[in-house]
C-alpha atoms as a PDB file:
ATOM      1  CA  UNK A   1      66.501  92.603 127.372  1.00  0.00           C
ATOM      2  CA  UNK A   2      66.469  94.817 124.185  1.00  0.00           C
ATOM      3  CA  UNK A   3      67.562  97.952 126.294  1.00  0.00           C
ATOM      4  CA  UNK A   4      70.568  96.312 127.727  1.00  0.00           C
ATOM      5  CA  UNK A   5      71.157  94.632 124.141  1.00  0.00           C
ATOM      6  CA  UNK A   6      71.451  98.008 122.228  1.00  0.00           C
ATOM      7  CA  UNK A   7      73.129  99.623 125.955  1.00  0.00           C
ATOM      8  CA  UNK A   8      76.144  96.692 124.382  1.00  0.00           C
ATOM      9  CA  UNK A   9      76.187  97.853 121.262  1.00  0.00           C
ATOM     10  CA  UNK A  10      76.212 101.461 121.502  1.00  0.00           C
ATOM     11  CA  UNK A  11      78.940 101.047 124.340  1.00  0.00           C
ATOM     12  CA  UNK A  12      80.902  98.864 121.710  1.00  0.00           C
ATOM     13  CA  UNK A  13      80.527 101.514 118.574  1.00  0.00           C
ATOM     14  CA  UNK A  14      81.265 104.307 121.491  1.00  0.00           C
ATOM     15  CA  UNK A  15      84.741 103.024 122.444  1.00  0.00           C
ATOM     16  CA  UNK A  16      85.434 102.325 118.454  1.00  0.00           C
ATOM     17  CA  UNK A  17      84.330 105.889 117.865  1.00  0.00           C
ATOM     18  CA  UNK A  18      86.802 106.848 120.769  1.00  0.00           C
ATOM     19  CA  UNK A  19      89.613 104.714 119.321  1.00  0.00           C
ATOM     20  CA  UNK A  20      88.934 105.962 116.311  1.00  0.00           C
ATOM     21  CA  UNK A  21      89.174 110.000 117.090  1.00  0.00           C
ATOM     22  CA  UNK A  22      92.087 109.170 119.284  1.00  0.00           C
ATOM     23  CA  UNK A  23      94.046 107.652 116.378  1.00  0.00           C
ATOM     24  CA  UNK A  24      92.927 110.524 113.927  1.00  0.00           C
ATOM     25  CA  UNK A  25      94.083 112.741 116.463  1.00  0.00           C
ATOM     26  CA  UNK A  26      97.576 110.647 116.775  1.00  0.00           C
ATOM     27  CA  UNK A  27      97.919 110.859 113.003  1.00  0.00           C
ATOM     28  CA  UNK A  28      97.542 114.806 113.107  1.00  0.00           C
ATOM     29  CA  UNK A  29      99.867 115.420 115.541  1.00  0.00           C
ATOM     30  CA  UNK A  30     102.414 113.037 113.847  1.00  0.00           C
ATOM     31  CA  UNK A  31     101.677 115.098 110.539  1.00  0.00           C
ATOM     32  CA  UNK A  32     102.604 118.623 112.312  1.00  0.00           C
ATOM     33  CA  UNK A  33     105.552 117.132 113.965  1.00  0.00           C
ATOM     34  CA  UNK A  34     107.033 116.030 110.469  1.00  0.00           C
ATOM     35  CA  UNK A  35     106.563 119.800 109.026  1.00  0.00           C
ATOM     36  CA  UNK A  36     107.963 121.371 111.329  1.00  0.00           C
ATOM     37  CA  UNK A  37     110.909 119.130 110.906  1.00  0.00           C
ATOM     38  CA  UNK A  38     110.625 119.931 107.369  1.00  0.00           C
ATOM     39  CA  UNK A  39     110.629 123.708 108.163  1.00  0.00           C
ATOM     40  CA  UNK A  40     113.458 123.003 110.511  1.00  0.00           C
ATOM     41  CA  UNK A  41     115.358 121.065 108.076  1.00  0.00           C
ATOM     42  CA  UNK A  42     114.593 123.716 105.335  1.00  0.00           C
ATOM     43  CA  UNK A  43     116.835 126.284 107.152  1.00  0.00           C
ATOM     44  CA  UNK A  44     119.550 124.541 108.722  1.00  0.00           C
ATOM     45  CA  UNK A  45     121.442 123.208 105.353  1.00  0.00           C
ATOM     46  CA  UNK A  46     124.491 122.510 107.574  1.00  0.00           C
ATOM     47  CA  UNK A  47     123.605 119.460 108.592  1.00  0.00           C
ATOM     48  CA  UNK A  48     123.270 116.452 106.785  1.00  0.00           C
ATOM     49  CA  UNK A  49     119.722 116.006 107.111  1.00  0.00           C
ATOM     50  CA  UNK A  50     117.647 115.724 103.480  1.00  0.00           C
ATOM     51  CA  UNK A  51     114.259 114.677 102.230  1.00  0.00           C
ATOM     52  CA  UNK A  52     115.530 111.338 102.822  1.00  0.00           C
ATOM     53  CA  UNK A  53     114.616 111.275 106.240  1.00  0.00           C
ATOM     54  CA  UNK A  54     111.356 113.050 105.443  1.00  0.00           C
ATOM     55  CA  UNK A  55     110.570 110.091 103.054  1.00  0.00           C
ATOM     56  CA  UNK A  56     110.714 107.714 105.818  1.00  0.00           C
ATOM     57  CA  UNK A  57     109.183 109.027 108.587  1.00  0.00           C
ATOM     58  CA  UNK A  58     105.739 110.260 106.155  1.00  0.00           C
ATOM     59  CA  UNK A  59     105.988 106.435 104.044  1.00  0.00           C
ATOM     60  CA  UNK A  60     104.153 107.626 101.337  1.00  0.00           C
ATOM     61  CA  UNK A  61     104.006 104.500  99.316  1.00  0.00           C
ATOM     62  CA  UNK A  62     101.801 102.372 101.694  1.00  0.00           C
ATOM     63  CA  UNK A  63      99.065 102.216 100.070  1.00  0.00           C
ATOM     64  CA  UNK A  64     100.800 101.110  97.038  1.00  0.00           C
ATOM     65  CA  UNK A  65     102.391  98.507  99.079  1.00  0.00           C
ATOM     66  CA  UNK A  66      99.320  97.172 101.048  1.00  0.00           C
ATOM     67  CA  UNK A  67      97.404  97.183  97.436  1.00  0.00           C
ATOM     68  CA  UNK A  68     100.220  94.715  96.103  1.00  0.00           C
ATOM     69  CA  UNK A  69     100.412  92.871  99.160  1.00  0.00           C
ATOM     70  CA  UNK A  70      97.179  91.693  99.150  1.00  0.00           C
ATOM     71  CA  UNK A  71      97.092  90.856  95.295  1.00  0.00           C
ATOM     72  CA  UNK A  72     100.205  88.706  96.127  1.00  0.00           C
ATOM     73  CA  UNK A  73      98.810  87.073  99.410  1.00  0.00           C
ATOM     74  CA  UNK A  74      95.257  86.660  97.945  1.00  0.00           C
ATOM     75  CA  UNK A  75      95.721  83.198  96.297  1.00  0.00           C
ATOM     76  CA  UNK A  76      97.680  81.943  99.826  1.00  0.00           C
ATOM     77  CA  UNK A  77      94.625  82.903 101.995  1.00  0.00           C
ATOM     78  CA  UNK A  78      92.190  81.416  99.501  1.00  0.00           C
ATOM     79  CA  UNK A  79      93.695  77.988  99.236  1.00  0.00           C
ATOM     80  CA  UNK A  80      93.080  77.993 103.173  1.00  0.00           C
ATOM     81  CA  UNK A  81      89.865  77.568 101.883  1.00  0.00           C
ATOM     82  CA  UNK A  82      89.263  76.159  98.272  1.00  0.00           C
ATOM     83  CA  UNK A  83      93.195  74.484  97.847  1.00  0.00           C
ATOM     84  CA  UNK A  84      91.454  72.712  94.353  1.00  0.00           C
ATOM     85  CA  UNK A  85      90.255  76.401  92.812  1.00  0.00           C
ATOM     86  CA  UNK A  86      94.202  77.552  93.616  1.00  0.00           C
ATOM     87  CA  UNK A  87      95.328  74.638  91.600  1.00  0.00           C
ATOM     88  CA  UNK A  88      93.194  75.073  88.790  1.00  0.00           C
ATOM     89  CA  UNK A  89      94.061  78.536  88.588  1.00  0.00           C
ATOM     90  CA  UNK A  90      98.254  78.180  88.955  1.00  0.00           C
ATOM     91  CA  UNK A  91      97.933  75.421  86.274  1.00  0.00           C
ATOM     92  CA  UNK A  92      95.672  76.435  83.764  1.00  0.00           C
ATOM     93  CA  UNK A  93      94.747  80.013  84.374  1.00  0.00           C
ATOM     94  CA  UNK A  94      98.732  81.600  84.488  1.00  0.00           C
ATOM     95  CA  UNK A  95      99.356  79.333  81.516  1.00  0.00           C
ATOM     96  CA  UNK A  96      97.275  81.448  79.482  1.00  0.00           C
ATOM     97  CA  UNK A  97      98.598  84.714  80.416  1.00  0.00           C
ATOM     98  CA  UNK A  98     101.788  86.137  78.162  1.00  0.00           C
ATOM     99  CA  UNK A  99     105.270  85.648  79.437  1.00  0.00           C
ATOM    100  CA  UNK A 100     105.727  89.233  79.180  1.00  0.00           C
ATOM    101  CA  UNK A 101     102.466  90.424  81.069  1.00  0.00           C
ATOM    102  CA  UNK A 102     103.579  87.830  83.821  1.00  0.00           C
ATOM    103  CA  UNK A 103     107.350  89.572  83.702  1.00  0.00           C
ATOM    104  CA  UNK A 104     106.059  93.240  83.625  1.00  0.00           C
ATOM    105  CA  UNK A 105     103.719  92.508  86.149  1.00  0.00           C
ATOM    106  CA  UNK A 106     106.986  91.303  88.484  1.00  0.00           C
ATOM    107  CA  UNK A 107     108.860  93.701  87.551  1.00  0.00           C
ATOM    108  CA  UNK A 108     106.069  96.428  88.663  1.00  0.00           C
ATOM    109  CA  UNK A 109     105.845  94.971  92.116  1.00  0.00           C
ATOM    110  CA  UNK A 110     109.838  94.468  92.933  1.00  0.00           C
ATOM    111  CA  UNK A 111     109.869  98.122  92.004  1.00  0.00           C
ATOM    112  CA  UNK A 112     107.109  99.165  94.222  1.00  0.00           C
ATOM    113  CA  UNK A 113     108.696  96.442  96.673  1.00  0.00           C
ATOM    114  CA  UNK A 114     112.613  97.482  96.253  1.00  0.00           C
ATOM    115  CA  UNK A 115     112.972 100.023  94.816  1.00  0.00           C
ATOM    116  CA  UNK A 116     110.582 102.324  96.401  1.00  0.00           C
ATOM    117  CA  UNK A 117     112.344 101.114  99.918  1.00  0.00           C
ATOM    118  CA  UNK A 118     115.510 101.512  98.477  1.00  0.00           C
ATOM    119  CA  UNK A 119     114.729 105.313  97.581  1.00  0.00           C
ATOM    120  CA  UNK A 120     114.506 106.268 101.179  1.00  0.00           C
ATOM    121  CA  UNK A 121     117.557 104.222 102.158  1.00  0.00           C
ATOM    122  CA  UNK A 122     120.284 104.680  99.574  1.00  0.00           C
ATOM    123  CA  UNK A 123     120.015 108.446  99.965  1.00  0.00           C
ATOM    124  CA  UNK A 124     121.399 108.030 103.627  1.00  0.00           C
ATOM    125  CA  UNK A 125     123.969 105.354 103.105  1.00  0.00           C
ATOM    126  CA  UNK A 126     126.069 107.897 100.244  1.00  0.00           C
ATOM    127  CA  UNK A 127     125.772 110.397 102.899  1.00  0.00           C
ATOM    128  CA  UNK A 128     127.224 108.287 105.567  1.00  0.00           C
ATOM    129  CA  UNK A 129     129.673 107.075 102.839  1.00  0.00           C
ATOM    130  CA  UNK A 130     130.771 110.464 102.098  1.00  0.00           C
ATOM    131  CA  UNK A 131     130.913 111.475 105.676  1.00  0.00           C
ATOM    132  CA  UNK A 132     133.220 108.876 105.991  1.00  0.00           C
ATOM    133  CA  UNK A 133     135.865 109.677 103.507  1.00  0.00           C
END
Protein backbone atom coordinates (compact mmCIF):
# COMPACT_ATOMS: atom_id res chain seq x y z
CA UNK A 1 0.00 0.00 0.00
CA UNK A 2 2.84 2.46 0.99
CA UNK A 3 4.97 1.32 -2.11
CA UNK A 4 2.29 2.02 -4.59
CA UNK A 5 1.42 5.30 -2.47
CA UNK A 6 4.95 6.90 -2.84
CA UNK A 7 5.13 4.87 -6.73
CA UNK A 8 1.96 8.02 -7.10
CA UNK A 9 3.77 10.51 -5.83
CA UNK A 10 7.08 10.21 -7.27
CA UNK A 11 5.29 9.59 -10.74
CA UNK A 12 3.35 12.94 -10.00
CA UNK A 13 6.67 15.14 -8.94
CA UNK A 14 8.39 13.15 -12.09
CA UNK A 15 6.04 14.51 -14.79
CA UNK A 16 6.15 18.14 -12.87
CA UNK A 17 9.91 17.83 -12.98
CA UNK A 18 9.46 16.95 -16.78
CA UNK A 19 7.06 19.86 -17.35
CA UNK A 20 9.12 21.83 -15.63
CA UNK A 21 12.65 21.21 -17.68
CA UNK A 22 10.57 21.23 -20.79
CA UNK A 23 9.32 24.78 -20.13
CA UNK A 24 12.89 25.97 -18.96
CA UNK A 25 14.05 24.56 -22.02
CA UNK A 26 11.08 26.47 -24.09
CA UNK A 27 12.09 29.69 -22.35
CA UNK A 28 15.85 29.25 -23.52
CA UNK A 29 15.23 28.67 -26.84
CA UNK A 30 12.72 31.63 -26.98
CA UNK A 31 15.63 33.77 -25.34
CA UNK A 32 18.26 32.78 -28.27
CA UNK A 33 15.68 33.27 -30.88
CA UNK A 34 15.09 36.99 -29.68
CA UNK A 35 19.08 37.74 -29.88
CA UNK A 36 19.63 36.68 -32.76
CA UNK A 37 16.85 38.86 -33.96
CA UNK A 38 18.51 41.49 -32.08
CA UNK A 39 21.85 40.74 -33.87
CA UNK A 40 19.88 40.57 -37.04
CA UNK A 41 18.14 43.72 -36.45
CA UNK A 42 21.47 45.37 -35.31
CA UNK A 43 22.84 45.17 -38.92
CA UNK A 44 20.12 45.59 -41.21
CA UNK A 45 19.17 49.47 -40.32
CA UNK A 46 17.17 49.54 -43.59
CA UNK A 47 14.32 48.29 -42.40
CA UNK A 48 12.03 49.64 -40.08
CA UNK A 49 12.48 47.27 -37.42
CA UNK A 50 13.64 48.95 -33.76
CA UNK A 51 13.86 47.96 -30.14
CA UNK A 52 10.26 48.35 -30.23
CA UNK A 53 9.63 45.07 -31.40
CA UNK A 54 12.35 43.70 -29.13
CA UNK A 55 10.36 45.24 -26.17
CA UNK A 56 7.45 43.20 -26.95
CA UNK A 57 8.42 40.02 -27.78
CA UNK A 58 11.07 39.87 -24.28
CA UNK A 59 7.94 41.83 -21.95
CA UNK A 60 10.18 42.86 -19.50
CA UNK A 61 7.78 44.50 -17.16
CA UNK A 62 5.82 41.35 -16.05
CA UNK A 63 6.79 41.02 -13.03
CA UNK A 64 6.01 44.52 -12.28
CA UNK A 65 2.67 43.92 -13.68
CA UNK A 66 1.78 40.55 -11.96
CA UNK A 67 3.16 42.30 -8.54
CA UNK A 68 0.42 45.13 -9.05
CA UNK A 69 -2.08 42.86 -10.22
CA UNK A 70 -2.32 40.98 -7.35
CA UNK A 71 -2.16 44.04 -4.87
CA UNK A 72 -5.19 45.31 -6.92
CA UNK A 73 -7.13 41.90 -7.08
CA UNK A 74 -6.22 40.96 -3.45
CA UNK A 75 -9.18 42.67 -1.66
CA UNK A 76 -11.72 41.06 -4.63
CA UNK A 77 -10.52 37.46 -3.86
CA UNK A 78 -10.67 38.05 -0.12
CA UNK A 79 -14.21 39.28 0.11
CA UNK A 80 -14.98 35.76 -1.59
CA UNK A 81 -14.21 34.88 1.70
CA UNK A 82 -14.50 37.46 4.64
CA UNK A 83 -17.02 40.21 2.50
CA UNK A 84 -17.38 42.02 6.37
CA UNK A 85 -13.24 42.42 6.81
CA UNK A 86 -13.41 44.10 2.97
CA UNK A 87 -15.95 46.48 4.27
CA UNK A 88 -14.31 47.44 7.27
CA UNK A 89 -11.26 48.01 5.49
CA UNK A 90 -12.80 50.23 2.25
CA UNK A 91 -14.65 52.28 4.94
CA UNK A 92 -12.50 52.90 7.67
CA UNK A 93 -9.06 51.74 6.76
CA UNK A 94 -8.67 53.98 3.12
CA UNK A 95 -10.25 56.81 5.09
CA UNK A 96 -7.23 57.12 7.03
CA UNK A 97 -4.76 57.06 4.35
CA UNK A 98 -3.74 60.72 2.67
CA UNK A 99 -5.43 61.80 -0.48
CA UNK A 100 -2.14 62.16 -1.96
CA UNK A 101 -0.61 58.66 -0.96
CA UNK A 102 -3.98 57.21 -2.39
CA UNK A 103 -3.34 59.50 -5.80
CA UNK A 104 0.45 58.67 -6.08
CA UNK A 105 -0.21 55.27 -5.44
CA UNK A 106 -2.76 55.39 -8.77
CA UNK A 107 -0.80 57.18 -10.52
CA UNK A 108 2.23 54.53 -9.99
CA UNK A 109 0.11 51.68 -11.20
CA UNK A 110 -1.62 53.43 -14.49
CA UNK A 111 2.00 54.07 -15.31
CA UNK A 112 3.19 50.61 -14.81
CA UNK A 113 -0.36 49.69 -16.39
CA UNK A 114 -0.34 52.33 -19.49
CA UNK A 115 2.28 53.61 -19.87
CA UNK A 116 4.69 50.84 -19.76
CA UNK A 117 2.25 49.12 -22.59
CA UNK A 118 2.12 52.15 -24.33
CA UNK A 119 6.10 52.27 -24.60
CA UNK A 120 6.19 49.23 -26.75
CA UNK A 121 3.23 50.34 -28.87
CA UNK A 122 3.55 54.02 -29.67
CA UNK A 123 7.04 53.42 -31.02
CA UNK A 124 5.42 51.33 -33.93
CA UNK A 125 2.35 53.37 -34.64
CA UNK A 126 4.85 56.84 -35.56
CA UNK A 127 6.63 54.45 -37.68
CA UNK A 128 3.64 53.25 -39.49
CA UNK A 129 2.50 56.94 -39.42
CA UNK A 130 5.55 58.08 -41.04
CA UNK A 131 5.61 55.26 -43.48
CA UNK A 132 2.49 56.48 -44.47
CA UNK A 133 3.12 60.02 -45.39
Amino acid sequence: MIVTLLKDVFGIFSGWLSNRQKLAFEKQKTKIVIEQNKQRLAKDRQQYNHEWEMANLADKDRLLRWTSFIMFSAPFVVAIFAPDHIQVYFQHSLKDIPSFWKDTFIAINGGIWGLSSLKNVVPGVIGAFRKGK
